[in-house]
C-alpha atoms as a PDB file:
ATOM      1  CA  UNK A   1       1.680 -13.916  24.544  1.00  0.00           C
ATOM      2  CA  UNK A   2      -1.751 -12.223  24.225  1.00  0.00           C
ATOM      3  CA  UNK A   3      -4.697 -14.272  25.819  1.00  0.00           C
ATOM      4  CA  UNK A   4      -7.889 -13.306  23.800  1.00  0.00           C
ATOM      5  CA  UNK A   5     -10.976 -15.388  24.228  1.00  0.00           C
ATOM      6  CA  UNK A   6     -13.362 -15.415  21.524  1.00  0.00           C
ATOM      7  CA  UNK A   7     -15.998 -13.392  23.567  1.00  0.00           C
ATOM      8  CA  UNK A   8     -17.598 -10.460  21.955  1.00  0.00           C
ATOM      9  CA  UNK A   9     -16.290  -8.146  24.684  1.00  0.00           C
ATOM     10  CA  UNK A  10     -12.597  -9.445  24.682  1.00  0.00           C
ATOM     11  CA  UNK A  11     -12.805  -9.172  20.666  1.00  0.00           C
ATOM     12  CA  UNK A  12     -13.668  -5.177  21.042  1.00  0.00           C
ATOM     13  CA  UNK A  13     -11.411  -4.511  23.322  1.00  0.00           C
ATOM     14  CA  UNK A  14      -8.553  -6.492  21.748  1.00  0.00           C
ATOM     15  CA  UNK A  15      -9.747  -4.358  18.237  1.00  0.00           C
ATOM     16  CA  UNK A  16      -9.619  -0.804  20.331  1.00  0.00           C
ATOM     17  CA  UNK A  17      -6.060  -1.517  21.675  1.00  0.00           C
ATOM     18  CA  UNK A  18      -5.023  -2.933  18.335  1.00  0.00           C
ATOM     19  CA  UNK A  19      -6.397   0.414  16.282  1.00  0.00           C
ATOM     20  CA  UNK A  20      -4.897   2.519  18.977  1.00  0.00           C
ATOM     21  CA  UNK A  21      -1.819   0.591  18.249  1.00  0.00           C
ATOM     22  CA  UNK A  22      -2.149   1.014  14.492  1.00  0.00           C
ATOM     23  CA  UNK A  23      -3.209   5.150  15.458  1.00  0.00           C
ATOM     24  CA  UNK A  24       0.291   5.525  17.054  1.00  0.00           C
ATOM     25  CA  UNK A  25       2.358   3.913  15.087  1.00  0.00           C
ATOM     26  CA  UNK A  26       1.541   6.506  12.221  1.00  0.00           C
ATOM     27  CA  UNK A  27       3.791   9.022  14.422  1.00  0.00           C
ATOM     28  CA  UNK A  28       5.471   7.316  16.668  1.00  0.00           C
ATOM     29  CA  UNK A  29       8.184   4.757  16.731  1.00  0.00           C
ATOM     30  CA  UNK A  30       7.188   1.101  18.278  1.00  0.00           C
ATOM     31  CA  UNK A  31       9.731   1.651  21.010  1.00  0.00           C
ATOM     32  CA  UNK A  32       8.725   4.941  22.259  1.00  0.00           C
ATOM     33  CA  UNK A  33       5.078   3.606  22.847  1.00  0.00           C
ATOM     34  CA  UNK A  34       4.244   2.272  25.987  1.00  0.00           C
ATOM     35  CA  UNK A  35       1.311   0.493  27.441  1.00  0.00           C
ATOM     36  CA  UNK A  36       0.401   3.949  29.254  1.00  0.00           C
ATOM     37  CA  UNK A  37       0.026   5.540  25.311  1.00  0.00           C
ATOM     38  CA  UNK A  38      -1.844   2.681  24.470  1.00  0.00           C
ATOM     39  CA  UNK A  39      -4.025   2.701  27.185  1.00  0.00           C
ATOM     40  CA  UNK A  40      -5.038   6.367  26.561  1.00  0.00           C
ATOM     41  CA  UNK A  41      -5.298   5.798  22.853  1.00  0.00           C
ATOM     42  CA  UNK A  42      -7.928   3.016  23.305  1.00  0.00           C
ATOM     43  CA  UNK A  43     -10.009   4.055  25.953  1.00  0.00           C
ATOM     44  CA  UNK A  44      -9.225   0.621  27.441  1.00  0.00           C
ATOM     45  CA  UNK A  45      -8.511   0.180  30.818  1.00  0.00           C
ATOM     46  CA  UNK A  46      -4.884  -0.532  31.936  1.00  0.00           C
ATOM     47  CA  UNK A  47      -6.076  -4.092  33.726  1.00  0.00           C
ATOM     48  CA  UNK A  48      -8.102  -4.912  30.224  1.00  0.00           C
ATOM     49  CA  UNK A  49      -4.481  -4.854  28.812  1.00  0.00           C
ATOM     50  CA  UNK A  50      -2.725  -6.867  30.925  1.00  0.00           C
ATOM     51  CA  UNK A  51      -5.157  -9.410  30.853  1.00  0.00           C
ATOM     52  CA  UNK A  52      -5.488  -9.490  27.104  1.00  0.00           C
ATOM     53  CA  UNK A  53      -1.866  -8.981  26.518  1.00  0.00           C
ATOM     54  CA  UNK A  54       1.670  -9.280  28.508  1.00  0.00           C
ATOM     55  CA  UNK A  55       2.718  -6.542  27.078  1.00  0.00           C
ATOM     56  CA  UNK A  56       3.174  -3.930  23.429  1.00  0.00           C
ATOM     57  CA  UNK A  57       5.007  -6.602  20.952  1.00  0.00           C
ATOM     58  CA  UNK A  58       2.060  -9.016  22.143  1.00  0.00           C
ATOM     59  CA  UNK A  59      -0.098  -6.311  20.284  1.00  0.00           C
ATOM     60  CA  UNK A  60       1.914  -6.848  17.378  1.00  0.00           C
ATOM     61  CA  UNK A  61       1.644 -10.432  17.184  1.00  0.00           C
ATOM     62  CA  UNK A  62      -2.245 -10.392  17.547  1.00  0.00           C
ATOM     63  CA  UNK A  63      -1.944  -7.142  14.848  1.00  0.00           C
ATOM     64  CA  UNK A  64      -0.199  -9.682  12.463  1.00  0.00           C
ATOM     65  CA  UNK A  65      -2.088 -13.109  13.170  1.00  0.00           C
ATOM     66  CA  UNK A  66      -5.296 -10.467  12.531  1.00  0.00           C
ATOM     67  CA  UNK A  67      -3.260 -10.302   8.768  1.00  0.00           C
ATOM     68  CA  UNK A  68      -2.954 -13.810   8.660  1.00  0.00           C
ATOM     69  CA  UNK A  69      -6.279 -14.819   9.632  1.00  0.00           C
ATOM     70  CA  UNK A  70      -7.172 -12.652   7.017  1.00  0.00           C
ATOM     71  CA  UNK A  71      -5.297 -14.065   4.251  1.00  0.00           C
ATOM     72  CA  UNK A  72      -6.143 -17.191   5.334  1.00  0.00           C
ATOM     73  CA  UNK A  73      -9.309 -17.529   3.979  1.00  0.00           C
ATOM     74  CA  UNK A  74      -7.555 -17.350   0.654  1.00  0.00           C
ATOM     75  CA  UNK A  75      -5.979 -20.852   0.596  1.00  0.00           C
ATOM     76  CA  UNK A  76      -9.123 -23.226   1.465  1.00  0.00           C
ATOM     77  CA  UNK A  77      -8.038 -25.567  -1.439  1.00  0.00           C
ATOM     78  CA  UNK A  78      -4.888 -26.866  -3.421  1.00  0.00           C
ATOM     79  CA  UNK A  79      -3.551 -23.405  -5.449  1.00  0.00           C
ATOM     80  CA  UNK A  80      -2.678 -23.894  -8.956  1.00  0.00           C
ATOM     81  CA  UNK A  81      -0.630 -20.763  -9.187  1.00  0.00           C
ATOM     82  CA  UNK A  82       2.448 -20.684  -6.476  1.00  0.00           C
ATOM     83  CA  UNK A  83       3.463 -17.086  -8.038  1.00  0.00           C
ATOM     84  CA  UNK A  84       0.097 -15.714  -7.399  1.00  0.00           C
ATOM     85  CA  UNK A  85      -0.164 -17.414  -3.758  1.00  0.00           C
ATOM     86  CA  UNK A  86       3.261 -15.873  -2.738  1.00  0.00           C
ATOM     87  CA  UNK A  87       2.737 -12.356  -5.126  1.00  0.00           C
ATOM     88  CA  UNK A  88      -0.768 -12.129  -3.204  1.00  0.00           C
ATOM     89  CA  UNK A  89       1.350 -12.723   0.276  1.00  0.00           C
ATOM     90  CA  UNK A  90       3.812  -9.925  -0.293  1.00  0.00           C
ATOM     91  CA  UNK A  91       1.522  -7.319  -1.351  1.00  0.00           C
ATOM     92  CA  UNK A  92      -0.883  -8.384   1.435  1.00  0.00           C
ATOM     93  CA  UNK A  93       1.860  -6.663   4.034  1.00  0.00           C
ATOM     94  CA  UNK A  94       2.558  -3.904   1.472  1.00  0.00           C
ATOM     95  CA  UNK A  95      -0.782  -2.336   2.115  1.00  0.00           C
ATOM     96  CA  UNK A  96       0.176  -3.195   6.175  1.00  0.00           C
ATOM     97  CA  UNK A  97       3.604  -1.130   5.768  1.00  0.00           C
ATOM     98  CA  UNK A  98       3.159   0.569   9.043  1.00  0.00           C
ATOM     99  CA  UNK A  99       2.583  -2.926  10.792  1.00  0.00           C
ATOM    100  CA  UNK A 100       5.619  -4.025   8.668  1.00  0.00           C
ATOM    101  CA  UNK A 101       7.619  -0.950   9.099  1.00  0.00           C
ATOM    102  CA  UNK A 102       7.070  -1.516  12.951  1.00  0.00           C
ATOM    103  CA  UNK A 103       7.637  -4.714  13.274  1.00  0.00           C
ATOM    104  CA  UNK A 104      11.316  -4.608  11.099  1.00  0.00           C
ATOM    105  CA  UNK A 105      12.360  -1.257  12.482  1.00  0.00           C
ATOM    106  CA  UNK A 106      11.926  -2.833  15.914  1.00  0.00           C
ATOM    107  CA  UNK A 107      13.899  -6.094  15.463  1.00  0.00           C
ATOM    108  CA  UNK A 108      10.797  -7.881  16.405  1.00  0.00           C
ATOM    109  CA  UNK A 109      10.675  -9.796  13.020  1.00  0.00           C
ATOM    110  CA  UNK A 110      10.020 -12.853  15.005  1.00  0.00           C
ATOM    111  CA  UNK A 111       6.939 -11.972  15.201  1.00  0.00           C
ATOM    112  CA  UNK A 112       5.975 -12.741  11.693  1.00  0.00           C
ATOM    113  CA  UNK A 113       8.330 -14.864  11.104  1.00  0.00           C
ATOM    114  CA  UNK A 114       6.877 -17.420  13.692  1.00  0.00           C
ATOM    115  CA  UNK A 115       3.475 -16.459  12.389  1.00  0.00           C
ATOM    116  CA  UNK A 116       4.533 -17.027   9.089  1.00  0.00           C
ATOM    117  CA  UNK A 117       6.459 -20.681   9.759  1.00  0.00           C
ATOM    118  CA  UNK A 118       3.630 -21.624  11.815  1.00  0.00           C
ATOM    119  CA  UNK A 119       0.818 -20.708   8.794  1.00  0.00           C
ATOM    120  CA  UNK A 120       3.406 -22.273   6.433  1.00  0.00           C
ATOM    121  CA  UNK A 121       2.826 -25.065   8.292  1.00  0.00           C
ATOM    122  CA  UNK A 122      -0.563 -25.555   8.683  1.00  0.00           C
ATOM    123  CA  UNK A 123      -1.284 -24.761   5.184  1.00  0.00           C
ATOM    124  CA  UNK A 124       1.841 -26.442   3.384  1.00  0.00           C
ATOM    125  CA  UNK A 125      -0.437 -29.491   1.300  1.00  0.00           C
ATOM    126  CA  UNK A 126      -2.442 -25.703   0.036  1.00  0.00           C
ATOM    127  CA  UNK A 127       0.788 -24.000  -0.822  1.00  0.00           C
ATOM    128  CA  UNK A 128       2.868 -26.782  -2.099  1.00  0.00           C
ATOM    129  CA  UNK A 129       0.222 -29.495  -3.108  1.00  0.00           C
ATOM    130  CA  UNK A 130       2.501 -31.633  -5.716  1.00  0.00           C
ATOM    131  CA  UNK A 131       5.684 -31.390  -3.072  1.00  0.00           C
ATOM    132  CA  UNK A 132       7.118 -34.443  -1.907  1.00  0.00           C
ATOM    133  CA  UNK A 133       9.330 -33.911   0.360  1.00  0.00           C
ATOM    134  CA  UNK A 134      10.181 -35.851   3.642  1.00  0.00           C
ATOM    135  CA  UNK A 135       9.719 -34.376   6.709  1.00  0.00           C
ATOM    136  CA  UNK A 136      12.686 -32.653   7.607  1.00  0.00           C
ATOM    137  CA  UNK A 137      13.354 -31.115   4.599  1.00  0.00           C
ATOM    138  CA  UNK A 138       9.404 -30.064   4.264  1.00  0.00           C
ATOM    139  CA  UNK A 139      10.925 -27.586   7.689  1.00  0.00           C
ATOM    140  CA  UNK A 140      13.501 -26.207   5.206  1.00  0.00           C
ATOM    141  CA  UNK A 141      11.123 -25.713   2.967  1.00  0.00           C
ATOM    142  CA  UNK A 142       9.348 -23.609   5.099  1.00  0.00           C
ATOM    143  CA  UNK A 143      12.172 -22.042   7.346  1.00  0.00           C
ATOM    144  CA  UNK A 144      14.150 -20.482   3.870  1.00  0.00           C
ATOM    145  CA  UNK A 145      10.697 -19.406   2.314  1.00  0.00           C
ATOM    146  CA  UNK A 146       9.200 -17.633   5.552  1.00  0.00           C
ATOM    147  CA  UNK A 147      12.717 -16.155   5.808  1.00  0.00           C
ATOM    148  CA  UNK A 148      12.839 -14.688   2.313  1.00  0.00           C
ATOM    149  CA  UNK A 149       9.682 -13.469   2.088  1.00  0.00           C
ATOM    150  CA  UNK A 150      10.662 -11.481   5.288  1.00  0.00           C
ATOM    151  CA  UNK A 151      13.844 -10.691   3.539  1.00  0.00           C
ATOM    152  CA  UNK A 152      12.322  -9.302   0.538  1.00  0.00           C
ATOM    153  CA  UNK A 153       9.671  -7.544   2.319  1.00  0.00           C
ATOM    154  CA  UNK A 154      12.380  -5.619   4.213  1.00  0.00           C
ATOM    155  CA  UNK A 155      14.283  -4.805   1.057  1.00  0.00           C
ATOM    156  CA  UNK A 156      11.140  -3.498  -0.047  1.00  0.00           C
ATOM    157  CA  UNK A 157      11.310  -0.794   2.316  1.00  0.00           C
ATOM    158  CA  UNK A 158      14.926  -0.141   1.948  1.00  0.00           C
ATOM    159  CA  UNK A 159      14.149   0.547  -1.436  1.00  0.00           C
ATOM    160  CA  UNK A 160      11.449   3.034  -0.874  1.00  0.00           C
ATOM    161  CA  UNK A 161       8.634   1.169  -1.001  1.00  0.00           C
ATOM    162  CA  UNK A 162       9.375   1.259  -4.883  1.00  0.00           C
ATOM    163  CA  UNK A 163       8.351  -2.139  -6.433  1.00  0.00           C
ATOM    164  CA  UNK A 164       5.340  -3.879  -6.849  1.00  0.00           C
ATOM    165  CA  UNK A 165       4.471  -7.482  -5.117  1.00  0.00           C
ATOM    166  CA  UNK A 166       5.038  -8.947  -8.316  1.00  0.00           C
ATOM    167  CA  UNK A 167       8.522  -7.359  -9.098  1.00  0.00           C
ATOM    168  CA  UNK A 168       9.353  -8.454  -5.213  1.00  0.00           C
ATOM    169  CA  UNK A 169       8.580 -11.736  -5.690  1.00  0.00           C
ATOM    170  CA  UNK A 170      10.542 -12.053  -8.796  1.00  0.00           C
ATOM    171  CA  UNK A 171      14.076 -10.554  -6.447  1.00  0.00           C
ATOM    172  CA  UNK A 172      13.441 -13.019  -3.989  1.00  0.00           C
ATOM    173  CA  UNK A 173      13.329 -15.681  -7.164  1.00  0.00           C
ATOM    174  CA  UNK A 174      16.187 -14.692  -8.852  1.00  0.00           C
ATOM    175  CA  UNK A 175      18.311 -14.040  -5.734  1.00  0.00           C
ATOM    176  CA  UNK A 176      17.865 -17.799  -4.584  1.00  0.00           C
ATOM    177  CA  UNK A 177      18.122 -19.016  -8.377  1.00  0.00           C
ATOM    178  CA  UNK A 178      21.684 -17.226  -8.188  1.00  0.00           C
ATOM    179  CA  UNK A 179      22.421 -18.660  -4.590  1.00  0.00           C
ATOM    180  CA  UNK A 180      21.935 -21.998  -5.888  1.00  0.00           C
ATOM    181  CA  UNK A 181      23.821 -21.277  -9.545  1.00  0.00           C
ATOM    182  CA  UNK A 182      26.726 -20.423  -6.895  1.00  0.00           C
ATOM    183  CA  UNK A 183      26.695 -23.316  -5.155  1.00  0.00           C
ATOM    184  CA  UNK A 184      26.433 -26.078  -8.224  1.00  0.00           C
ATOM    185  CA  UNK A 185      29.453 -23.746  -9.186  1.00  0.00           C
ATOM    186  CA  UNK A 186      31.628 -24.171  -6.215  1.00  0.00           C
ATOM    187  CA  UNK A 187      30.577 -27.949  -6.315  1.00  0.00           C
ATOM    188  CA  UNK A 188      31.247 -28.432 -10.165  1.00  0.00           C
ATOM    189  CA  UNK A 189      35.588 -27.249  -9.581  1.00  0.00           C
END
C-alpha cells in the first residue's frame, strides 16, 4: 500500500520515485529492480521510500491510480457514447505500454485490475447511465468488463502492439458476443 499525503513535498517525492520507476523500466524488467535502483534513480532517500511506499509493486499501483486519476476527469457526466468511453480507456494504457508491459509481464495485473473494479465502481451511473441492474449483478457487470479490458489489453501486446484502441475494443466485443452465441447454443439442444 503506498501512503502519500497530499503535501507538496510527499507529491515530489512520490513523482521522483515514480519517474525513476518509469526511467528503469525502459531497460529493465520489473523484477530485477529493487528499491536500492530506485532509490539511486530518484535521488530520494531510502527512508522517503519506505514511508511513502511498502515496497516496488506499491509504485506501480500509485503509477496506475496516477493513469486513472487522469482519465478520470473524463467522465464528470452521464456519456452518451459507451464505445468511445471504453475505446478512449484502452488507448489511454496504449500510450502507458511500459506501465502496462510491466505490470502484465510481472503477474501483478491486480494492480489494475483492482484499480480498474474500484473506478468501475465509483463511476458506474457515468459509464452505464441507462443500466438497471440490481446490485449483484451491477458487480458482474463490472468484474467481466474490468477483466476484459485487461484481457484485451494483454492480447494487445501479444500481438505486437499491432491494433488500434478502436480495433481492440471491437475483439473484446465480438469475443464476448461469440461467448454468449455459445452459450444460447448449448442451452437451445
Amino acid at each position: 500500500m503506498y501512503h502519500i499525503k497530499s503535501d507538496k513535498r510527499s507529491q515530489a517525492s512520490a513523482q521522483l520515485i515514480g519517474n525513476a520507476m518509469m526511467e528503469l523500466l525502459k531497460v529493465r524488467n520489473f523484477d530485477d529492480i529493487s528499491v536500492s535502483d530506485i532509490q539511486r534513480q530518484s535521488t530520494v532517500g531510502r527512508a522517503t521510500f519506505y514511508r511513502l511506499f511498502d515496497n516496488t509493486v506499491d509504485v506501480l499501483s500509485w503509477l496506475c491510480n496516477q493513469i486513472f486519476d487522469s482519465m478520470a476527469n473524463r467522465y464528470t457526466s452521464p456519456t452518451e457514447n459507451m464505445v468511445e468511453s471504453m475505446t478512449s480507456f484502452i488507448g489511454a494504457w496504449m500510450e502507458h505500454e511500459v506501465l502496462l508491459q510491466a505490470i502484465i509481464r510481472s503477474g501483478h495485473i491486480e494492480v489494475i485490475y483492482e484499480m480498474l473494479y474500484r473506478r468501475m465502481k465509483e463511476t458506474g451511473d457515468l459509464l452505464f447511465p441507462d443500466l438497471q441492474l440490481e446490485n449483484g449483478k451491477a458487480d458482474y457487470l463490472v468484474s467481466i468488463a474490468s477483466t476484459a479490458m485487461i484481457g484485451g489489453l494483454s492480447a494487445w501486446l501479444k500481438h505486437g502492439k499491432t491494433e488500434s484502441a478502436e480495433q481492440v475494443f471491437e475483439n473484446i466485443r465480438e469475443v464476448i458476443g461469440v461467448f454468449h452465441q455459445l452459450t444460447e447454443d448449448r442451452n437451445a439442444m
